[in-house]
PDB file of N, CA and C in Angstrom:
ATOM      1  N   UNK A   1       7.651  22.201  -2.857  1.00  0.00           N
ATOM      2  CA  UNK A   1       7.119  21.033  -2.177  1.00  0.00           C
ATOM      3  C   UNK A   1       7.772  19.792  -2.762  1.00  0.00           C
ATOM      4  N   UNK A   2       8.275  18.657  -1.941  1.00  0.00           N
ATOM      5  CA  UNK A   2       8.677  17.776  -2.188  1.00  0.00           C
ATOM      6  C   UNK A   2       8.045  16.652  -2.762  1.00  0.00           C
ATOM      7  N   UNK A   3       8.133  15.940  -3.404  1.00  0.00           N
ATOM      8  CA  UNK A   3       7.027  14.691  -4.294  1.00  0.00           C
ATOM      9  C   UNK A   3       7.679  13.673  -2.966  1.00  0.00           C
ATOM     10  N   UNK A   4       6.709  12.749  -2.504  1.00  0.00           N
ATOM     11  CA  UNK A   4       6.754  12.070  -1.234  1.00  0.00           C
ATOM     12  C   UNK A   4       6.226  10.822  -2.174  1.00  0.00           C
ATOM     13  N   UNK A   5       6.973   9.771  -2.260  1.00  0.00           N
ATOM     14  CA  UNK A   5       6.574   8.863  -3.137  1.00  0.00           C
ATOM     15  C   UNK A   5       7.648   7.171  -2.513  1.00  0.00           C
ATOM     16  N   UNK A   6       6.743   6.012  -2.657  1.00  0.00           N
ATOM     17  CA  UNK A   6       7.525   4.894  -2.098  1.00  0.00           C
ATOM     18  C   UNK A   6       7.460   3.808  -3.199  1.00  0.00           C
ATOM     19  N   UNK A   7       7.895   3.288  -3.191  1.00  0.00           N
ATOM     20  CA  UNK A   7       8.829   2.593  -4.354  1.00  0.00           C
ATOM     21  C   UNK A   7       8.112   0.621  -4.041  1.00  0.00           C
ATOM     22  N   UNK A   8       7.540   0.069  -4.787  1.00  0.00           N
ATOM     23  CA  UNK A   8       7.382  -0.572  -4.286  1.00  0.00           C
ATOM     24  C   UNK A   8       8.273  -2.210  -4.908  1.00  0.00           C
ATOM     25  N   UNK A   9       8.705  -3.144  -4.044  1.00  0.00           N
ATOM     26  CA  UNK A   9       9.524  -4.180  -4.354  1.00  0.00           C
ATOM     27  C   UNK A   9       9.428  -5.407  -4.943  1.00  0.00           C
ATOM     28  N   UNK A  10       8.290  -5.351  -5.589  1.00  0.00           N
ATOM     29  CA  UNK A  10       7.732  -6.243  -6.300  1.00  0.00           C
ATOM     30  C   UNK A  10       9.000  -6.406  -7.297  1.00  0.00           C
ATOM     31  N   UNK A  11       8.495  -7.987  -7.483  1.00  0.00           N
ATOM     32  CA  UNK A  11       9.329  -8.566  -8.543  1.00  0.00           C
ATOM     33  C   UNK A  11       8.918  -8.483  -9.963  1.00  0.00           C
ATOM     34  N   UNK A  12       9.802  -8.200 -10.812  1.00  0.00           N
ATOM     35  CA  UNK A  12       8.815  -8.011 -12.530  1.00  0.00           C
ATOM     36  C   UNK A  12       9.056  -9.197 -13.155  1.00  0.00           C
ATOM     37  N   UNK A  13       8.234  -9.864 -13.324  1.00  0.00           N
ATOM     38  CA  UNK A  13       8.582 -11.412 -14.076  1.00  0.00           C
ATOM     39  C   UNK A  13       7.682 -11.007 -15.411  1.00  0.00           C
ATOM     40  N   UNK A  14       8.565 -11.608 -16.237  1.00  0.00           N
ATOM     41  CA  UNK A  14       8.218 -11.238 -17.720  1.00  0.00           C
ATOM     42  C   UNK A  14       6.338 -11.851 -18.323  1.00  0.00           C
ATOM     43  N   UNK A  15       5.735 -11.912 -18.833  1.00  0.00           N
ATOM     44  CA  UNK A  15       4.347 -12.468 -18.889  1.00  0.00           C
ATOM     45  C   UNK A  15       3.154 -11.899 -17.921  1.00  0.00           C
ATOM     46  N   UNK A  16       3.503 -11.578 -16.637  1.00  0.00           N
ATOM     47  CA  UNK A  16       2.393 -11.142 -15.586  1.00  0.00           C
ATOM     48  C   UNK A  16       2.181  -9.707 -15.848  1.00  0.00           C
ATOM     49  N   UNK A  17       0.734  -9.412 -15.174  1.00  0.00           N
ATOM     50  CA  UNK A  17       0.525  -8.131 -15.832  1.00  0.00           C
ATOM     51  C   UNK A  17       0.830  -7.127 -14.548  1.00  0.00           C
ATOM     52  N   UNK A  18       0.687  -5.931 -15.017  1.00  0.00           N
ATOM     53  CA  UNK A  18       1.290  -5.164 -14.075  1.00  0.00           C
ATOM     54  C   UNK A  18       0.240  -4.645 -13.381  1.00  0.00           C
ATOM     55  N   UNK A  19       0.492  -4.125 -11.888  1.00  0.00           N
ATOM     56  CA  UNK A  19      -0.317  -3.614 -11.560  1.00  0.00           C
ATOM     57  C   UNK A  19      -1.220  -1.910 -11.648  1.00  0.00           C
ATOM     58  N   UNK A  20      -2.653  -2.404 -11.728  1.00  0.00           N
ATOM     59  CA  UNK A  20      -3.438  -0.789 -11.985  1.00  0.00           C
ATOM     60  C   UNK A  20      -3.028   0.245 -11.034  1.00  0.00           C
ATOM     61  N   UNK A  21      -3.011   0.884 -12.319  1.00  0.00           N
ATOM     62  CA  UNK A  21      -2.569   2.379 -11.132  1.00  0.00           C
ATOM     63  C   UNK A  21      -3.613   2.997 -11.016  1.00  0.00           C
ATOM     64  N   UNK A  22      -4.065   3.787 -10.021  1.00  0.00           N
ATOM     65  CA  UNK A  22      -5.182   5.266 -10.163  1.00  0.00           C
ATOM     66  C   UNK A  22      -4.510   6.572  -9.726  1.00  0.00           C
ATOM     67  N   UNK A  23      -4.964   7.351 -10.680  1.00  0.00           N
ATOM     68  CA  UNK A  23      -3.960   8.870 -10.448  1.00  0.00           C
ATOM     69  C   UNK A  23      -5.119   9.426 -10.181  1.00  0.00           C
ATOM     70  N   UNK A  24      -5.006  10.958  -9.365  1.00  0.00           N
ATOM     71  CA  UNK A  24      -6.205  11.653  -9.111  1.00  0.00           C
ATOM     72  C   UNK A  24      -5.639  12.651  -8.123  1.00  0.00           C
ATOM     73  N   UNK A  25      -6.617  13.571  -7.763  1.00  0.00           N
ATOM     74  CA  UNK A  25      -6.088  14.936  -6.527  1.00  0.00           C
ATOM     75  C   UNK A  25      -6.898  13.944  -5.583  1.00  0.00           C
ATOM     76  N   UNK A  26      -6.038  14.465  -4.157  1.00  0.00           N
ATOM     77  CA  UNK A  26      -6.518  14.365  -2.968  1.00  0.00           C
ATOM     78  C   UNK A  26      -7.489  15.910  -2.347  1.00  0.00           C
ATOM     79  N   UNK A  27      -8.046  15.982  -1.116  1.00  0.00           N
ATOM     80  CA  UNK A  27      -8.743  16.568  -0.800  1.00  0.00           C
ATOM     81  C   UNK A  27      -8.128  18.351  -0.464  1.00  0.00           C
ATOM     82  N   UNK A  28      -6.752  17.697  -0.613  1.00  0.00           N
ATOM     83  CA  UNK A  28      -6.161  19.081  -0.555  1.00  0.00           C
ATOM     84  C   UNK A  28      -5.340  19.707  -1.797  1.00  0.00           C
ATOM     85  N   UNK A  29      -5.969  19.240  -3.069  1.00  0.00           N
ATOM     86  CA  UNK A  29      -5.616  19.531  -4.303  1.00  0.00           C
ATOM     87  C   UNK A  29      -4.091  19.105  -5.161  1.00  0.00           C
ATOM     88  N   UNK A  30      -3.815  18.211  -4.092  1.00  0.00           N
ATOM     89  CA  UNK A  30      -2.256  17.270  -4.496  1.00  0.00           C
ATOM     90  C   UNK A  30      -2.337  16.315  -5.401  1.00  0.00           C
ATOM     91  N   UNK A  31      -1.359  16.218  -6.069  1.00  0.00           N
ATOM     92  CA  UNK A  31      -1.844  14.940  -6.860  1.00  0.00           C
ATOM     93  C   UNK A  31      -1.200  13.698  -7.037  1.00  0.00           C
ATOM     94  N   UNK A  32      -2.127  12.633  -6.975  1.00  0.00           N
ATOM     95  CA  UNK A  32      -1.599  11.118  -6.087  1.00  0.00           C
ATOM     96  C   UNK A  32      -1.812  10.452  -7.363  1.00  0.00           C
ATOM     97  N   UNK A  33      -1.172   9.325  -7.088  1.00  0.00           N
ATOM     98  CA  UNK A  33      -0.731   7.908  -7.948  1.00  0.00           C
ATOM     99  C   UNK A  33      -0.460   6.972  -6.862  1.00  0.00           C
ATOM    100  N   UNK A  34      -1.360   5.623  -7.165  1.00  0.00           N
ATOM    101  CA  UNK A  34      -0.980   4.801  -6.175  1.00  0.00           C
ATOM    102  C   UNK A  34      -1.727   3.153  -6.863  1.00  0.00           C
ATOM    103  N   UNK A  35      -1.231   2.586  -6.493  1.00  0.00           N
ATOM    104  CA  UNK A  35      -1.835   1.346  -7.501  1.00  0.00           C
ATOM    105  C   UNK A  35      -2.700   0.481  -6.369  1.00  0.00           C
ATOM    106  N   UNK A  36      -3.521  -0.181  -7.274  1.00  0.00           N
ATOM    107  CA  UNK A  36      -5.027  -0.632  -6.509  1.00  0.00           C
ATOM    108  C   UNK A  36      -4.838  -1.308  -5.689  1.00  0.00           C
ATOM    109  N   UNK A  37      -3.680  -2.305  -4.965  1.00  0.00           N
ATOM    110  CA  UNK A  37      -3.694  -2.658  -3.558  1.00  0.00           C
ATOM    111  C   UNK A  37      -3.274  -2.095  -2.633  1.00  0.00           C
ATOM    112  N   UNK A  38      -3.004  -1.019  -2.963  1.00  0.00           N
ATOM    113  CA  UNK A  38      -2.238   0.112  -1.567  1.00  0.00           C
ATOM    114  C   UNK A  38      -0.812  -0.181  -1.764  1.00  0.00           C
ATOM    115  N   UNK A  39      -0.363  -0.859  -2.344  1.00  0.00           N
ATOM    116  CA  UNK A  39       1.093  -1.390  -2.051  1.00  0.00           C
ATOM    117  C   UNK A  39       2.451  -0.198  -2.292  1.00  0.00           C
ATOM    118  N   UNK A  40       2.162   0.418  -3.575  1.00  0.00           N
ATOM    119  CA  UNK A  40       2.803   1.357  -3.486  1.00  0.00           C
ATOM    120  C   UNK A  40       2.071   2.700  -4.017  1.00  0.00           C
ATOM    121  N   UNK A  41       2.583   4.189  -3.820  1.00  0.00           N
ATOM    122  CA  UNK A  41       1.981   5.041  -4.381  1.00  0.00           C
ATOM    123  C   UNK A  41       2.880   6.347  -4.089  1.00  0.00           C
ATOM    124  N   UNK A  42       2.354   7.484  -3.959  1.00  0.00           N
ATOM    125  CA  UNK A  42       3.156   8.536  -4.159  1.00  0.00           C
ATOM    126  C   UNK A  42       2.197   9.476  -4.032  1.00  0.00           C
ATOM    127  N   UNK A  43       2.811  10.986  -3.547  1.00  0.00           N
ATOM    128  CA  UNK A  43       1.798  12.025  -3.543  1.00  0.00           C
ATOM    129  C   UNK A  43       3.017  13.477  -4.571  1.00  0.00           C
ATOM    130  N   UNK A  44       2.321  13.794  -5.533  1.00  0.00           N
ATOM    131  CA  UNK A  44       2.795  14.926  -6.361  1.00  0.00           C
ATOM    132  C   UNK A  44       2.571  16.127  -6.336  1.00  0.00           C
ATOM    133  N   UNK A  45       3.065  17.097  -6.394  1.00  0.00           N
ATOM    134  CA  UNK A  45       2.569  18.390  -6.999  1.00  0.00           C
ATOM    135  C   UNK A  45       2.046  18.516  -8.101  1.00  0.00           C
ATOM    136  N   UNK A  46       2.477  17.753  -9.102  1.00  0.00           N
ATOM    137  CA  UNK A  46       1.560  18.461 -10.945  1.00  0.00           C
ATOM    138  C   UNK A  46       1.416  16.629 -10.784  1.00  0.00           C
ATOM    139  N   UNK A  47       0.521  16.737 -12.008  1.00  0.00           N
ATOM    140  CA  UNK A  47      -0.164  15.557 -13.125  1.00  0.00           C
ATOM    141  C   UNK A  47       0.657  14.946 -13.485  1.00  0.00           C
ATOM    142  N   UNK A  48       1.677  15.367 -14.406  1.00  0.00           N
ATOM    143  CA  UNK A  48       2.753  14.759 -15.313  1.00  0.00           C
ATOM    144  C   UNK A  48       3.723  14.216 -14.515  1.00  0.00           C
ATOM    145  N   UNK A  49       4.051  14.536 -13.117  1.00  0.00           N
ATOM    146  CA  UNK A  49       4.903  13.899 -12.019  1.00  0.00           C
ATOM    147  C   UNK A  49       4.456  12.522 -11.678  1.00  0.00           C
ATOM    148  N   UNK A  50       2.770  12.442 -11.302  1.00  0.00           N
ATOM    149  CA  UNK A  50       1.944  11.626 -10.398  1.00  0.00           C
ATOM    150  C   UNK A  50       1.884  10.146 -11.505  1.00  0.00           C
ATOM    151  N   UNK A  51       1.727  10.695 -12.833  1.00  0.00           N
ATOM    152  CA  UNK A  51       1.767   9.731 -14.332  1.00  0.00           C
ATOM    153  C   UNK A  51       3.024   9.120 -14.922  1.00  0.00           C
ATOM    154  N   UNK A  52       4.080   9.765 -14.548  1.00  0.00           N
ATOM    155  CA  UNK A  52       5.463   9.717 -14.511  1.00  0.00           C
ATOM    156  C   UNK A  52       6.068   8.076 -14.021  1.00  0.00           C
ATOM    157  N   UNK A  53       5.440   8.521 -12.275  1.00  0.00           N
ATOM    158  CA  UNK A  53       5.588   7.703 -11.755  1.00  0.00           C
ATOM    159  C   UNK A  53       4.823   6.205 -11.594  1.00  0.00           C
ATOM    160  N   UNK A  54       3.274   6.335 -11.750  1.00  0.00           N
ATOM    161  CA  UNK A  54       2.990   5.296 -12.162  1.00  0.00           C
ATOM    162  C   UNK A  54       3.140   4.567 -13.684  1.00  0.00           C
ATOM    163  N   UNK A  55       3.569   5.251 -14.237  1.00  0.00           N
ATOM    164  CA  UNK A  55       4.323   4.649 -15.612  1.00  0.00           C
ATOM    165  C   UNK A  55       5.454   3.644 -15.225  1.00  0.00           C
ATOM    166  N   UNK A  56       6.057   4.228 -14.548  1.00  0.00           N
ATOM    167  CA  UNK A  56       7.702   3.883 -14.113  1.00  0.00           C
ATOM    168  C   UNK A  56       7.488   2.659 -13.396  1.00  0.00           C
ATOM    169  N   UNK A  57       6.327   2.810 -12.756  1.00  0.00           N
ATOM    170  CA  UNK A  57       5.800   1.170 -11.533  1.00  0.00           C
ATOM    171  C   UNK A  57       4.959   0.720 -12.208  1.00  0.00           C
ATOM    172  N   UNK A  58       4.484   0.912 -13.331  1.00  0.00           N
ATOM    173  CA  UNK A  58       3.419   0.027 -14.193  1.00  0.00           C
ATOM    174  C   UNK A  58       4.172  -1.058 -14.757  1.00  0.00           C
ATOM    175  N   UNK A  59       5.561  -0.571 -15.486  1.00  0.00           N
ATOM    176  CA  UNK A  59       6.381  -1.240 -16.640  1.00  0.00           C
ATOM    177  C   UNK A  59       5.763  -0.243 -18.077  1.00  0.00           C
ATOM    178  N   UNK A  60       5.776   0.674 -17.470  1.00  0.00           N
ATOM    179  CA  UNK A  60       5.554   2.100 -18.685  1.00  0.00           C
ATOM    180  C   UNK A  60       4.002   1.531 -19.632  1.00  0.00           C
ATOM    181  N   UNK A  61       2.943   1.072 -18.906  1.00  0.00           N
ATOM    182  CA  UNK A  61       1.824   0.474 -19.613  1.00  0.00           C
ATOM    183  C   UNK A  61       0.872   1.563 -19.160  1.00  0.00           C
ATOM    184  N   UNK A  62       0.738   2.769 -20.054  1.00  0.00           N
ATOM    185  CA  UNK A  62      -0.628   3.313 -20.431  1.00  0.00           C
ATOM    186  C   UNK A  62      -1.473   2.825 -20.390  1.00  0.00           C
ATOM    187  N   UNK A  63      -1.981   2.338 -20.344  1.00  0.00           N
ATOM    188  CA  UNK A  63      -3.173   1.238 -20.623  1.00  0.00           C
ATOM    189  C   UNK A  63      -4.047   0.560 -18.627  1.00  0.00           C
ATOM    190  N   UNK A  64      -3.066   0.990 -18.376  1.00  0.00           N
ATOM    191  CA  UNK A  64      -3.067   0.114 -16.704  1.00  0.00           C
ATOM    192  C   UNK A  64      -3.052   1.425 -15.713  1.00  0.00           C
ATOM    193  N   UNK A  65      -3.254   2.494 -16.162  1.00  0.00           N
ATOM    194  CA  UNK A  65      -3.288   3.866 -15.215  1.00  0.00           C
ATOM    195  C   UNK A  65      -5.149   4.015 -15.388  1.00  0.00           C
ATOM    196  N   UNK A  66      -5.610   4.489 -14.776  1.00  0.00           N
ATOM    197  CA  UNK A  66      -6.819   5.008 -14.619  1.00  0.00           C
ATOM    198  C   UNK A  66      -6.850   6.181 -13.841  1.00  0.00           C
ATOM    199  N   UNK A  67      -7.631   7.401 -14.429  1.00  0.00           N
ATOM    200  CA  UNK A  67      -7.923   8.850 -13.837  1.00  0.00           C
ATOM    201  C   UNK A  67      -9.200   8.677 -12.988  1.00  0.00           C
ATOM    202  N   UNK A  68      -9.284   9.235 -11.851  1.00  0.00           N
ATOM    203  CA  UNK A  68     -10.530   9.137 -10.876  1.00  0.00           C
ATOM    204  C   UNK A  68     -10.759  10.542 -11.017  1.00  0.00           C
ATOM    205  N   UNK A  69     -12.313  10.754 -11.326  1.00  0.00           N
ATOM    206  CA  UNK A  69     -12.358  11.840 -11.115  1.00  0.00           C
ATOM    207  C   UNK A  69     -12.832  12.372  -9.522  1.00  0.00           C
ATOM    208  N   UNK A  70     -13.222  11.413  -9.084  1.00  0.00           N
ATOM    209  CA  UNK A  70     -13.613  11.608  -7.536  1.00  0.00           C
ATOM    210  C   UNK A  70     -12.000  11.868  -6.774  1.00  0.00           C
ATOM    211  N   UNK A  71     -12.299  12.476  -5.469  1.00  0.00           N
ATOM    212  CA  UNK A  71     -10.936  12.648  -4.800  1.00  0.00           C
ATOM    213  C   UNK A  71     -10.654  11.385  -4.157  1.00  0.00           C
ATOM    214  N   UNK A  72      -8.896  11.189  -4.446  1.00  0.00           N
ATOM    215  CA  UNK A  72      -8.082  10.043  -4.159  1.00  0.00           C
ATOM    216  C   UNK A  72      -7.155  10.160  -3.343  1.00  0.00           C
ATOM    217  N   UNK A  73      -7.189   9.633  -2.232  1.00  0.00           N
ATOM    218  CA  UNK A  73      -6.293   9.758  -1.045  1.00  0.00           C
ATOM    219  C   UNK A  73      -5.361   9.035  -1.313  1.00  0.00           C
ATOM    220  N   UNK A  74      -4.264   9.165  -0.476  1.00  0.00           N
ATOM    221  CA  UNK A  74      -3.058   8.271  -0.344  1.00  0.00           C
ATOM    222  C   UNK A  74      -3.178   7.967   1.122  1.00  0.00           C
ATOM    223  N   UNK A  75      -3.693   6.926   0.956  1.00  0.00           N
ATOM    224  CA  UNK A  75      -3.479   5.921   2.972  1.00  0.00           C
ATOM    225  C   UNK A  75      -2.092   4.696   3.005  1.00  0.00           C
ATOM    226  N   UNK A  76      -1.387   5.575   3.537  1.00  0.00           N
ATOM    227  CA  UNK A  76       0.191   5.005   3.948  1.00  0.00           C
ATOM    228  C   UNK A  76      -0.087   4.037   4.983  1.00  0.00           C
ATOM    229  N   UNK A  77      -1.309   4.088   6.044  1.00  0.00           N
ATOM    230  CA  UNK A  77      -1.041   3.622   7.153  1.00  0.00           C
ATOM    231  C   UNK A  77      -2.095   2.613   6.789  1.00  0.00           C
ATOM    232  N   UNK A  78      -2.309   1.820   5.629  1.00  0.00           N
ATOM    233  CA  UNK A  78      -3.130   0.303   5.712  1.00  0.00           C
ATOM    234  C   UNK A  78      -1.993  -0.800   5.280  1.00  0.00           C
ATOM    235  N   UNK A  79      -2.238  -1.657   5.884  1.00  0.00           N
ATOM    236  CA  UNK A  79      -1.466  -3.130   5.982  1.00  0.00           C
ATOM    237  C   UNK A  79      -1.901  -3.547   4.937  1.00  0.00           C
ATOM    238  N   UNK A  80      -0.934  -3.860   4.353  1.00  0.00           N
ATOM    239  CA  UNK A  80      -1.359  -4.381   2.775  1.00  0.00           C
ATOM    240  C   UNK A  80      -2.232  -6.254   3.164  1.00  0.00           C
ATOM    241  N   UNK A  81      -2.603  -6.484   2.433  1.00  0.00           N
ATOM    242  CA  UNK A  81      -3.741  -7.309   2.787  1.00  0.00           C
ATOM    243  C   UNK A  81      -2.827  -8.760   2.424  1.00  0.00           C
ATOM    244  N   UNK A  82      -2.087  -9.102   1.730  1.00  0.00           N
ATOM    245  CA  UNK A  82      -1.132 -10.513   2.387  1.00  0.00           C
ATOM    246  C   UNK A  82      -0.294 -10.160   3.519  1.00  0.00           C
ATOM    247  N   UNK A  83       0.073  -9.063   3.968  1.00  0.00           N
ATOM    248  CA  UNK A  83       0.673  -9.396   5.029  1.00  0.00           C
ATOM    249  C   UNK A  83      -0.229  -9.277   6.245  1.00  0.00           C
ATOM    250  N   UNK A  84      -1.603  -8.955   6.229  1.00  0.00           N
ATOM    251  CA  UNK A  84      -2.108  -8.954   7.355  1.00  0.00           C
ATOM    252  C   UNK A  84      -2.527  -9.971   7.983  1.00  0.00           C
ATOM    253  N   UNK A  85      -2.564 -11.278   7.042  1.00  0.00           N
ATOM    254  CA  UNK A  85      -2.810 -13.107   7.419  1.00  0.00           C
ATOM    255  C   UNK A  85      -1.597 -13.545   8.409  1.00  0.00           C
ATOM    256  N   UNK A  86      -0.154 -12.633   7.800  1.00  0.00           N
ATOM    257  CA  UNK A  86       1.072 -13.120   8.532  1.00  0.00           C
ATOM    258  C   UNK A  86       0.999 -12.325   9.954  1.00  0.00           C
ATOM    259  N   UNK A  87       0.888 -10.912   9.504  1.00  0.00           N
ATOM    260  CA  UNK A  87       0.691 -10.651  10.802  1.00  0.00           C
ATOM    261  C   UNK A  87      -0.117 -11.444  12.265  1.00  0.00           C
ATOM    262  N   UNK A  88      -0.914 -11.423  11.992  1.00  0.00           N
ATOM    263  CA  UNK A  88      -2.587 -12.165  12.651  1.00  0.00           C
ATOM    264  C   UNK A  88      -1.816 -13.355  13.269  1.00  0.00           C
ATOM    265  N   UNK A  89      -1.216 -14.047  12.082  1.00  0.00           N
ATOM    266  CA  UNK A  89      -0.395 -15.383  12.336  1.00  0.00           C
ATOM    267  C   UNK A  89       0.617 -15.127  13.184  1.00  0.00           C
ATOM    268  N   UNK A  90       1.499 -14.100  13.490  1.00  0.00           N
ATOM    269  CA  UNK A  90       2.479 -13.766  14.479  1.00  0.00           C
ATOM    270  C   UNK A  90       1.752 -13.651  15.848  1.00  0.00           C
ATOM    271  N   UNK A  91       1.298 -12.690  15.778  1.00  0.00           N
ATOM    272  CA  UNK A  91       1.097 -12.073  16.919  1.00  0.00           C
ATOM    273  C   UNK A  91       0.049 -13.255  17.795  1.00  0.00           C
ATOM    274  N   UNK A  92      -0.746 -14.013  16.868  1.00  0.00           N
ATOM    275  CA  UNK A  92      -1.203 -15.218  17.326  1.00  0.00           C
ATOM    276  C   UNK A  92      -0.182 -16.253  18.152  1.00  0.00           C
ATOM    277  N   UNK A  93       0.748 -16.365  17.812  1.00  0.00           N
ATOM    278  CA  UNK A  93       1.706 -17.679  17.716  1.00  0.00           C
ATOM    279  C   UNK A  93       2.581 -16.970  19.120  1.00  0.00           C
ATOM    280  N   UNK A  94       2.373 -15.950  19.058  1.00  0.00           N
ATOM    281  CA  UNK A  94       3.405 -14.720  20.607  1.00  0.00           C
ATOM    282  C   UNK A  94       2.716 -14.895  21.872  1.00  0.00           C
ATOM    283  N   UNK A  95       1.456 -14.629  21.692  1.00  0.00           N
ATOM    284  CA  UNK A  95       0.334 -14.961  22.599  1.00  0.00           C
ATOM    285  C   UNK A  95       0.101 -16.313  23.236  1.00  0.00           C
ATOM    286  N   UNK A  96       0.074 -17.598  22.181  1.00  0.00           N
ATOM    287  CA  UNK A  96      -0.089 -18.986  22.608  1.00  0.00           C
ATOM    288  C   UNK A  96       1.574 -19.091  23.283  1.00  0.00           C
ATOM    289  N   UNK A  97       2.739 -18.403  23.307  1.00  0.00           N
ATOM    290  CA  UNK A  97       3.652 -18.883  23.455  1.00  0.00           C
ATOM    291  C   UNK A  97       4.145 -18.313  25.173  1.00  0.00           C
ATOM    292  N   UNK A  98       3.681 -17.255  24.965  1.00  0.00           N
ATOM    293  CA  UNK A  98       3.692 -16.460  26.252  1.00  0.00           C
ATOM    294  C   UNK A  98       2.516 -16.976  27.378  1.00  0.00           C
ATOM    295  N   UNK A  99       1.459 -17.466  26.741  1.00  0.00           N
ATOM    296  CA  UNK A  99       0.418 -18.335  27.805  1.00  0.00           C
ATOM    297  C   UNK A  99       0.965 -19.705  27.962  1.00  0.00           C
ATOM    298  N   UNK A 100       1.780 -20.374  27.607  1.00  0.00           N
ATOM    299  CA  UNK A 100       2.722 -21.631  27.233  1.00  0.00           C
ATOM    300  C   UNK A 100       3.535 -21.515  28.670  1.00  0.00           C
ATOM    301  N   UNK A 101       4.035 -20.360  28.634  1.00  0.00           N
ATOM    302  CA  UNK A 101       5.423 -20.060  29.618  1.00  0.00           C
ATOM    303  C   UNK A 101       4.826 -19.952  31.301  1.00  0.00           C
ATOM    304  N   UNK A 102       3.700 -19.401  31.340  1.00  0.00           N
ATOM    305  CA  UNK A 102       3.663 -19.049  33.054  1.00  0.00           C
ATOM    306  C   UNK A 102       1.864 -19.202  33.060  1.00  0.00           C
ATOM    307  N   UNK A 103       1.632 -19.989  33.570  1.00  0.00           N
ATOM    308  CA  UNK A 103      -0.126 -20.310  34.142  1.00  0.00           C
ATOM    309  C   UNK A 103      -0.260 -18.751  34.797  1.00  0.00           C
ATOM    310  N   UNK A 104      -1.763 -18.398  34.551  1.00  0.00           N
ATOM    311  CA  UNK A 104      -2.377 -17.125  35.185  1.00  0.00           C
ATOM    312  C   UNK A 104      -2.958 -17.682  36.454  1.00  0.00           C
ATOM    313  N   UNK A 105      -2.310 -16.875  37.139  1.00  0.00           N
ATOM    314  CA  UNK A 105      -3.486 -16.958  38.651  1.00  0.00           C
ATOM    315  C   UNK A 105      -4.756 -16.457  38.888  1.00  0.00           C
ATOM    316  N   UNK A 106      -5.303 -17.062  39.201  1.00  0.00           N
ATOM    317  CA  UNK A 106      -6.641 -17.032  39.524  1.00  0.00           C
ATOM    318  C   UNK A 106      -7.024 -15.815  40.943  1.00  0.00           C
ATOM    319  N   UNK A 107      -7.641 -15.094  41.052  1.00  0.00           N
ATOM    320  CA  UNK A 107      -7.874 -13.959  41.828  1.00  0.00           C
ATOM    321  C   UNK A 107      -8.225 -14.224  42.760  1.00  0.00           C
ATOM    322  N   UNK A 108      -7.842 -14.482  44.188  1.00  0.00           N
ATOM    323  CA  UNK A 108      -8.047 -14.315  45.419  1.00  0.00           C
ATOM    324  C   UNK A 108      -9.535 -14.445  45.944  1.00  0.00           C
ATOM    325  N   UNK A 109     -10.122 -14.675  46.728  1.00  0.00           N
ATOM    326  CA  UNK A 109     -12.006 -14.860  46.894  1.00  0.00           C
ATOM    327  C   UNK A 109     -12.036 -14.020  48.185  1.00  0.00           C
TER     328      UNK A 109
END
């Protein structure tokens, strides 16, 4: 089985702290690493893979991993929460622009 894992692009500026990781099995006994805003994470086969990797995206800080013992999913498909203001803000700004362009007609009596 392949380790399915995404990398995330954050910038490392020296002084800021890194972000928490939580490692743990999912519901189908896999084992995940993914850090507390959804932003990036990974799904493993063993422990030492799933710890590996949030080491590697921590800035190697033990200290900033946390074990769940409850089961821990990996949800790929949530919008990380600053870009969902931009989003909102797009798709807002598409809408006023496209009602901008052509008046709606009014339905026939």
């Amino acid at each position: 089985m392949n380790n399915l894992h995404t990398r995330s692009n954050r910038p490392t500026v020296k002084g800021l702290e890194s972000p928490l990781f939580l490692v743990g099995k999912d519901s189908h006994g896999n084992w995940v690493a993914r850090d507390q805003s959804g932003l990036c994470g990974g799904l493993f086969v063993g422990r030492d893979e799933a710890l590996k990797f949030a080491r590697a995206e921590n800035g190697n800080r033990p200290q900033a991993i946390v074990m769940v013992d409850d089961v821990l999913e990996l949800d790929m498909s949530v919008t990380p929460r600053a870009s969902r203001g931009l989003l909102g803000a797009a798709s807002a700004a598409r809408r006023s622009k496209q009602s901008a362009r052509r008046p709606r007609r009014k339905a026939a009596a």
